[in-house]
Protein backbone atom coordinates (compact mmCIF):
# COMPACT_ATOMS: atom_id res chain seq x y z
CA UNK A 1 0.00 0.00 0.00
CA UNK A 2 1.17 3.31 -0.56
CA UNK A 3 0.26 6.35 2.12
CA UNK A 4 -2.69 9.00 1.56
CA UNK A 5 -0.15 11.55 1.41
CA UNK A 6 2.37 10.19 -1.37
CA UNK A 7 -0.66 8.87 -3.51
CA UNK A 8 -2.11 12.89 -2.61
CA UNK A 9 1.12 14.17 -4.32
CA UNK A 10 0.86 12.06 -7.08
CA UNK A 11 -2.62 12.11 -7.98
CA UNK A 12 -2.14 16.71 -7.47
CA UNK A 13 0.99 16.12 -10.24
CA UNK A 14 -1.72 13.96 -12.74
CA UNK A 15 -4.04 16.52 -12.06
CA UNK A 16 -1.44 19.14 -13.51
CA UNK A 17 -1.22 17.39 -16.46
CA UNK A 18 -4.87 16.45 -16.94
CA UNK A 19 -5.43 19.60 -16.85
CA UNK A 20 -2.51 20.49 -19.86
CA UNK A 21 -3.63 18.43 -22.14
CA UNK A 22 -7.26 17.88 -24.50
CA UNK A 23 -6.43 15.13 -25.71
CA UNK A 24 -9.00 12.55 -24.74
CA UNK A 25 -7.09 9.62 -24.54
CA UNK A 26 -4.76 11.06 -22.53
CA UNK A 27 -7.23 12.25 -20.16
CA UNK A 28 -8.49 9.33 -19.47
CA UNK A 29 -5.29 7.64 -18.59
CA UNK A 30 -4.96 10.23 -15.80
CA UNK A 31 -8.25 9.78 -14.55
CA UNK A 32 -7.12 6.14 -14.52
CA UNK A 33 -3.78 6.29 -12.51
CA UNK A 34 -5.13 8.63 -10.23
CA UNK A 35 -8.06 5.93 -9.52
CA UNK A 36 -5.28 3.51 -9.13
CA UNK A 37 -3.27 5.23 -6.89
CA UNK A 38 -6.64 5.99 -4.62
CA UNK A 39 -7.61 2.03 -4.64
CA UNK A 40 -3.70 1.21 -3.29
CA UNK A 41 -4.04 3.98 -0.66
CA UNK A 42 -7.48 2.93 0.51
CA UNK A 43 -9.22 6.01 -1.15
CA UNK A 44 -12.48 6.04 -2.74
CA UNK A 45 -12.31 6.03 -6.18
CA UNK A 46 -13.73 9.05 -8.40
């Protein structure tokens, strides 16, 4: 498991470059690391 706080850090940086980027695919790989890094810190996912 990784903490709230690292998996916080990482999830703000793949929110920085969601938020770069229009491409669509892209996007959605973002959306789907950060949703990964919530399950393996014991987040709810979005």
């Amino acid at each position: 498991m990784i903490s709230v706080e690292d998996a916080n850090k990482i999830i703000a940086f793949l929110s920085a470059a969601y938020m770069a980027t229009e491409d669509a695919q892209a996007r959605d790989e973002f959306h789907r690391l950060a949703n990964e890094l919530r399950k393996a810190s014991g987040q709810p996912t979005q």
